[in-house]
C-alpha atoms as a PDB file:
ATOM      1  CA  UNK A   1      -7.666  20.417   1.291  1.00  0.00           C
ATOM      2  CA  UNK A   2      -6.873  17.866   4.125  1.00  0.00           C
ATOM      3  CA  UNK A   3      -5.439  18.814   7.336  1.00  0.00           C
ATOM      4  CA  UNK A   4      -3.058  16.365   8.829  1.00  0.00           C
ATOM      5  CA  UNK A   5      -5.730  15.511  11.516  1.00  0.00           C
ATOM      6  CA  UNK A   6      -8.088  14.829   8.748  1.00  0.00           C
ATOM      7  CA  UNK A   7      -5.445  11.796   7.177  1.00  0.00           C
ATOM      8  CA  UNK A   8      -4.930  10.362  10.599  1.00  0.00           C
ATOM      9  CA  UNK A   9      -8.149  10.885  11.822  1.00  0.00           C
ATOM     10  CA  UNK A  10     -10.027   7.737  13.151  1.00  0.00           C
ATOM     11  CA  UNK A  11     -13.528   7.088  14.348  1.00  0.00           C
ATOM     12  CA  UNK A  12     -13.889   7.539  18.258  1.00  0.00           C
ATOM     13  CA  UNK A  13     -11.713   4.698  19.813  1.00  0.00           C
ATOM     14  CA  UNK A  14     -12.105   4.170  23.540  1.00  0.00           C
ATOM     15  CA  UNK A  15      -9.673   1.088  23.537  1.00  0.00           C
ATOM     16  CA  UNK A  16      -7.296  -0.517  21.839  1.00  0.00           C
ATOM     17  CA  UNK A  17      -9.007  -2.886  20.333  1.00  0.00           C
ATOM     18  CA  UNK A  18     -11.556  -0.421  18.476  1.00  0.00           C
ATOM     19  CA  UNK A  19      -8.722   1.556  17.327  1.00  0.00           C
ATOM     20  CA  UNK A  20      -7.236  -1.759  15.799  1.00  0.00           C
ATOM     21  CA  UNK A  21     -10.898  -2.538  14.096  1.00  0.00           C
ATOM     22  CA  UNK A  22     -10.785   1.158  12.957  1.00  0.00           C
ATOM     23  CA  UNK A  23      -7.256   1.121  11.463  1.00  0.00           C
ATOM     24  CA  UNK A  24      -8.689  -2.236   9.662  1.00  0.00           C
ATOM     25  CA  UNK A  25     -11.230  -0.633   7.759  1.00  0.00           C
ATOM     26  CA  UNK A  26      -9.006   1.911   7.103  1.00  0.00           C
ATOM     27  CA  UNK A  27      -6.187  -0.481   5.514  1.00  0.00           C
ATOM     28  CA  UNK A  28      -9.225  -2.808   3.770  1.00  0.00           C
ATOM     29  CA  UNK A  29     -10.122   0.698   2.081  1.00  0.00           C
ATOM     30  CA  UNK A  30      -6.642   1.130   1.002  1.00  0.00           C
ATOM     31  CA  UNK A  31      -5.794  -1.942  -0.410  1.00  0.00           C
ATOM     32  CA  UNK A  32      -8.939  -2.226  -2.647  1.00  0.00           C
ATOM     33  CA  UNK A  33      -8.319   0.977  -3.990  1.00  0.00           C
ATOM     34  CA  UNK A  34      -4.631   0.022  -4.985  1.00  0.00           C
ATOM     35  CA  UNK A  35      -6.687  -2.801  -6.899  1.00  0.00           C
ATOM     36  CA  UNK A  36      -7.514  -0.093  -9.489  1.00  0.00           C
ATOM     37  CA  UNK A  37      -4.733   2.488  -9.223  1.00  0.00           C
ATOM     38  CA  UNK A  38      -2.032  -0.289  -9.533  1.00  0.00           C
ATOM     39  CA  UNK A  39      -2.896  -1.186 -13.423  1.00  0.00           C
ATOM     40  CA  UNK A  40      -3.456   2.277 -14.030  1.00  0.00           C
ATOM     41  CA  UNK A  41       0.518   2.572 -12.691  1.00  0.00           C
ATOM     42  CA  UNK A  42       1.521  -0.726 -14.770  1.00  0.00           C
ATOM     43  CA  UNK A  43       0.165   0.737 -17.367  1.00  0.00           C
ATOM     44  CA  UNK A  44       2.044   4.292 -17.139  1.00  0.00           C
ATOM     45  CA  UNK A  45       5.291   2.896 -16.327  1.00  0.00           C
ATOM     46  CA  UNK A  46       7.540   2.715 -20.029  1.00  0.00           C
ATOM     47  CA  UNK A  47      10.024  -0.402 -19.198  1.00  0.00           C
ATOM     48  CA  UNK A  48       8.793  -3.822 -19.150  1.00  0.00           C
ATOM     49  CA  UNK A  49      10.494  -4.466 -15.832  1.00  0.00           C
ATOM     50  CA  UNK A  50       8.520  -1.389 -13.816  1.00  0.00           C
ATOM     51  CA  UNK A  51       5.210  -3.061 -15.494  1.00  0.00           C
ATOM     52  CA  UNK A  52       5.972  -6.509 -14.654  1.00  0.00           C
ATOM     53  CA  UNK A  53       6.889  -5.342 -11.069  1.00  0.00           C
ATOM     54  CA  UNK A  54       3.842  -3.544 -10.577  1.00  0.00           C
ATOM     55  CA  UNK A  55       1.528  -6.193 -12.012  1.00  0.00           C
ATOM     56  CA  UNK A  56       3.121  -8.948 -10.011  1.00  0.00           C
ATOM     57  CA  UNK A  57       2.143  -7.116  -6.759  1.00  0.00           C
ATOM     58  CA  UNK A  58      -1.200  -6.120  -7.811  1.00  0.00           C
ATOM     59  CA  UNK A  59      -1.716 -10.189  -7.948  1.00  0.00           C
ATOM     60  CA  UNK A  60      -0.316 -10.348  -3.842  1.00  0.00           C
ATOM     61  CA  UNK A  61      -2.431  -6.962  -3.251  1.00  0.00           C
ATOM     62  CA  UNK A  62      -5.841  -9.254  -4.105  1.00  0.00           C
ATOM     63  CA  UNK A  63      -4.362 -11.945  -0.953  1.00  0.00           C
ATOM     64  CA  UNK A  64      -4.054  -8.873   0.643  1.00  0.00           C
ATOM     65  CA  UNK A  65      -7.868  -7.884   0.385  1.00  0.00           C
ATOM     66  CA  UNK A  66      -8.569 -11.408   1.103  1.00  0.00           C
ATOM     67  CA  UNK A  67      -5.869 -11.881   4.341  1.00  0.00           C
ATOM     68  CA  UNK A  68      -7.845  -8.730   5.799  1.00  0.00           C
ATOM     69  CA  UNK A  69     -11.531 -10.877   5.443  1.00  0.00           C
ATOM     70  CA  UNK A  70      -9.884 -13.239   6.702  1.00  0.00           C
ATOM     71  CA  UNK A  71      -8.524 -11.454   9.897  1.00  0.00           C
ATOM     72  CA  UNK A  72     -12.147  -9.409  10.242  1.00  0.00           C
ATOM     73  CA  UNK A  73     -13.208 -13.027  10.420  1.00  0.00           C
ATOM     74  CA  UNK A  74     -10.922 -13.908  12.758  1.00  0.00           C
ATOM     75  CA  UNK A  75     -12.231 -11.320  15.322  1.00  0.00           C
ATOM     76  CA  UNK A  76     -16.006 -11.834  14.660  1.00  0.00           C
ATOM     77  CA  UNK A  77     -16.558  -9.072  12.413  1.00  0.00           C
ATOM     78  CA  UNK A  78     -18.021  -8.428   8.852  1.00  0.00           C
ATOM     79  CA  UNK A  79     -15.218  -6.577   6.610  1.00  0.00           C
ATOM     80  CA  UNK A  80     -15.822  -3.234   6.372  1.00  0.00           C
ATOM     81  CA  UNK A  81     -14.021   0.160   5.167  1.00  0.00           C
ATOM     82  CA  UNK A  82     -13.384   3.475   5.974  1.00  0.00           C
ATOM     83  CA  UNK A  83     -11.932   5.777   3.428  1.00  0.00           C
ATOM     84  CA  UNK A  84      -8.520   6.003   3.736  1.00  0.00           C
ATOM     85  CA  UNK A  85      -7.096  10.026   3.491  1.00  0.00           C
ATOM     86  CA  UNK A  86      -3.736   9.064   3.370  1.00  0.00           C
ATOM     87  CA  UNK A  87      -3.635   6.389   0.602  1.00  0.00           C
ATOM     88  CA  UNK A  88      -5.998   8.759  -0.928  1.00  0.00           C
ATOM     89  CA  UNK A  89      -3.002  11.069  -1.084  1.00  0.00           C
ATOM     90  CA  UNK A  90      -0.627   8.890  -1.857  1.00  0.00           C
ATOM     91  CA  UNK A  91      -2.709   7.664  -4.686  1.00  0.00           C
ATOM     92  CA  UNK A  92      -3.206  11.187  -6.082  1.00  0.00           C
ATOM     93  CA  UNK A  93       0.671  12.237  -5.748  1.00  0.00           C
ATOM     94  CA  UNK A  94       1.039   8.848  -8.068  1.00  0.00           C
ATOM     95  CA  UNK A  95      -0.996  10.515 -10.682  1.00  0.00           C
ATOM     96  CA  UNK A  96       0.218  13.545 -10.554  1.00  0.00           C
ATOM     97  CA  UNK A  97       3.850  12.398 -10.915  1.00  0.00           C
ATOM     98  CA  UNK A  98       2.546  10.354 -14.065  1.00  0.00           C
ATOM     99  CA  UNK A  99       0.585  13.228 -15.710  1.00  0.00           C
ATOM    100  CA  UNK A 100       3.324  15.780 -14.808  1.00  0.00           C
ATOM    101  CA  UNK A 101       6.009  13.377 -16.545  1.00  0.00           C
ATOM    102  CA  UNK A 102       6.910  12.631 -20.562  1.00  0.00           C
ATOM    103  CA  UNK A 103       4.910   9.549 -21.186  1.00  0.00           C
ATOM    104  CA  UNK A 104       7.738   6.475 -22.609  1.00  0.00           C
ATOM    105  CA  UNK A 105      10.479   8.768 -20.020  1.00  0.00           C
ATOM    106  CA  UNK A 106      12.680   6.415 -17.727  1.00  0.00           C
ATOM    107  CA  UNK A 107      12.369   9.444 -15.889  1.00  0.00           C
ATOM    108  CA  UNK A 108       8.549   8.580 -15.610  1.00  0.00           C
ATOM    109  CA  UNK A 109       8.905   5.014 -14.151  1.00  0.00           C
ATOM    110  CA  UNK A 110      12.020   6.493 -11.731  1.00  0.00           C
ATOM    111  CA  UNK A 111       8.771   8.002 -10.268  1.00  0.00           C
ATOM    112  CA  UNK A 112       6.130   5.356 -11.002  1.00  0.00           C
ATOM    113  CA  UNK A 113       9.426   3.637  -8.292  1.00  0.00           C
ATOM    114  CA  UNK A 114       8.744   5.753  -5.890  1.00  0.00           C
ATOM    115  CA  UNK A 115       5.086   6.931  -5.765  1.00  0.00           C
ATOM    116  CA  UNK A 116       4.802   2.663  -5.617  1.00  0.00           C
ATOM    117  CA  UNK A 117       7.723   2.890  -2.589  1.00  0.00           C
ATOM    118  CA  UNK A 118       5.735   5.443  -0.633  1.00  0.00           C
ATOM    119  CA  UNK A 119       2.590   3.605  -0.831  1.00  0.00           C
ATOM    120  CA  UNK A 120       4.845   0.275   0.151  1.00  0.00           C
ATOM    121  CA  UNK A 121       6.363   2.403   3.261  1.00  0.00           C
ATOM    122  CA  UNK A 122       2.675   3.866   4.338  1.00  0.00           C
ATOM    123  CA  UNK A 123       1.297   0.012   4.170  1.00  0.00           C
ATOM    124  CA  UNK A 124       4.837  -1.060   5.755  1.00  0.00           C
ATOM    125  CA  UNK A 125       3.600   0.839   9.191  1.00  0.00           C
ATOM    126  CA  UNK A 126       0.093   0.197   9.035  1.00  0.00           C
ATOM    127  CA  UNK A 127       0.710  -3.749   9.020  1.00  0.00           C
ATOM    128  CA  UNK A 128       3.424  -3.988  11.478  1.00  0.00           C
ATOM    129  CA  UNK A 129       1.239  -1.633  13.530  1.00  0.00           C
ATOM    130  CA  UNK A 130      -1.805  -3.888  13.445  1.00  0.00           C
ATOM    131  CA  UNK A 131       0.027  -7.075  13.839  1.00  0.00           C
ATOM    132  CA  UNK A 132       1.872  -5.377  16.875  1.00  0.00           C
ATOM    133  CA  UNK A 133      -1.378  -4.569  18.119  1.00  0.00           C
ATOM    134  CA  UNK A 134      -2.735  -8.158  17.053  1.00  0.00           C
ATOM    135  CA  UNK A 135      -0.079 -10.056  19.386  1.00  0.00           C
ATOM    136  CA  UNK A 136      -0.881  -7.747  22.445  1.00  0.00           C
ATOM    137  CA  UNK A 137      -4.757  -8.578  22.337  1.00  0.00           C
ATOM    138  CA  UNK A 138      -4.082 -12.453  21.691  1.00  0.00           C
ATOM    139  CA  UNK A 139      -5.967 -12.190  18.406  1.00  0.00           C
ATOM    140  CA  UNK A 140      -3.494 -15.015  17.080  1.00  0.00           C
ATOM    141  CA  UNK A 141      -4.712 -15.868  13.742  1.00  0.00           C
ATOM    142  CA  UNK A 142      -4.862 -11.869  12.801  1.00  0.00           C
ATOM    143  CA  UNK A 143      -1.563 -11.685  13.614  1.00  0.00           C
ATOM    144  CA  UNK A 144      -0.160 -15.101  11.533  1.00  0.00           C
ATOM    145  CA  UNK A 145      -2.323 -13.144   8.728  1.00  0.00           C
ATOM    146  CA  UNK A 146      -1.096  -9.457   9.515  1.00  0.00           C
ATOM    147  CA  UNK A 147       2.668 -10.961   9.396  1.00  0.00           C
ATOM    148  CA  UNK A 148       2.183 -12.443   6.109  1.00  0.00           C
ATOM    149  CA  UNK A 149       1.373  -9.771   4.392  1.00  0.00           C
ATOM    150  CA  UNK A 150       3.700  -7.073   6.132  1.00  0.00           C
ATOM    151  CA  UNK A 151       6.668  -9.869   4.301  1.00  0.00           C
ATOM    152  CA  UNK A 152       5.038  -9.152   1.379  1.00  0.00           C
ATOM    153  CA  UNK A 153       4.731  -5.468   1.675  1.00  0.00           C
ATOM    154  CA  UNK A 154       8.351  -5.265   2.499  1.00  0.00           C
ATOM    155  CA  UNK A 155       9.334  -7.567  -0.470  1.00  0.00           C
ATOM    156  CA  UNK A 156       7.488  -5.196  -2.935  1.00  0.00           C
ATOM    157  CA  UNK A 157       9.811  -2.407  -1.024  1.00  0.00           C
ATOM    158  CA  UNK A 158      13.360  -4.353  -1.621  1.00  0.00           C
ATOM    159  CA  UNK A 159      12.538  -5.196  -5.320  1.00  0.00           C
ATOM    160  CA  UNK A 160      11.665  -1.369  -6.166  1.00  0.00           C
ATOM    161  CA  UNK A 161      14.483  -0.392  -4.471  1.00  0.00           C
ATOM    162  CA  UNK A 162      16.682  -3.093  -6.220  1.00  0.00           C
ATOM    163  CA  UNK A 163      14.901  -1.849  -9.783  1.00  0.00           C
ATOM    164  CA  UNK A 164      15.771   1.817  -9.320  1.00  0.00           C
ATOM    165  CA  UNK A 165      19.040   1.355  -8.452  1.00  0.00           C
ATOM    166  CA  UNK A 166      19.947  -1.863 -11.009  1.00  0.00           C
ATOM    167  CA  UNK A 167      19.260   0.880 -13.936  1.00  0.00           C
ATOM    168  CA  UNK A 168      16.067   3.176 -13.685  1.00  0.00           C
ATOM    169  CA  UNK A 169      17.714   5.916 -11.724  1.00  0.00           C
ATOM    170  CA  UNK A 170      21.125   6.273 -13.401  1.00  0.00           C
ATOM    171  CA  UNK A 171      19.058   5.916 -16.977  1.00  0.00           C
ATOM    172  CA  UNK A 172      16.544   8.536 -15.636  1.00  0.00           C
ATOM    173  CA  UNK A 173      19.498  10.534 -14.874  1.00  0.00           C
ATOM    174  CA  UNK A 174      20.931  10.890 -18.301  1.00  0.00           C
ATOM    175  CA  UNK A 175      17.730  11.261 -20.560  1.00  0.00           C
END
């Protein structure tokens, strides 16, 4: 069982700039795992609008992977990753909520919604975090790359929100 220190915990960082490399790896982790837990969501979810929804942001989660090369590149380093507890978590609640619901339920893709929304709010932080951090330490093209896909992340947030409440919730509500 994880402790909370254990899904915030971070490598020794004496500066900024090492925690900002550390929380890196920690996001590049993240991101490739939602490369294989997102079709296993698509493919839970019963209405063709969740799937669609879910499969159109596993296509901006692979820029993702590739913005993050692109920004270890940008500071002279090799990609690298560190597991990620929290994603971990959030990644495991997903399951559970898919396993622990009626397969072909609206009431399963109300919370496909927002196991996806919680993962969307964790990665929300993280990348205006790192982009913060980015600006402060001049690393310019980290933070052009960090800004691009914090838009994204928060795009993925509004449509899920503007899916549950155009008809998953209220149909979730009467099954």
């Amino acid at each position: 069982m994880s402790t909370i220190r254990d899904l915030f915990r971070t490598e020794k960082a004496d500066n900024l700039h090492e925690l900002f490399v550390d929380q890196l790896k920690d996001i590049y982790w993240a991101e490739n795992e939602l490369l294989t837990a997102l079709p296993k969501m698509a493919d839970a979810a019963t209405t063709d609008e969740v799937k669609q929804l879910i499969r159109d942001h596993l296509d901006e989660t692979e820029g993702h992977v590739t913005r993050l090369e692109k920004v270890f590149a940008s500071i002279g380093l090799e990609p690298k990753e560190r597991k990620c507890e929290a994603m971990a978590g959030l990644i495991d609640e997903a399951t559970d909520i898919v396993s622990d619901s009626e397969t072909d339920s609206i009431t399963r893709d109300a919370g496909v919604i927002a196991a996806c929304q919680k993962v969307e709010h964790y990665e929300i932080a993280t990348y205006g975090t790192l982009r913060s951090w980015a600006a402060l330490m001049a690393h310019q093209e980290a933070v052009r790359l960090l800004s691009a896909t914090l838009e994204e992340e928060e795009s993925a947030d509004r449509k899920l929100t503007a899916l549950a409440e155009s008809f998953v919730n209220a149909a979730a509500l009467t099954e």
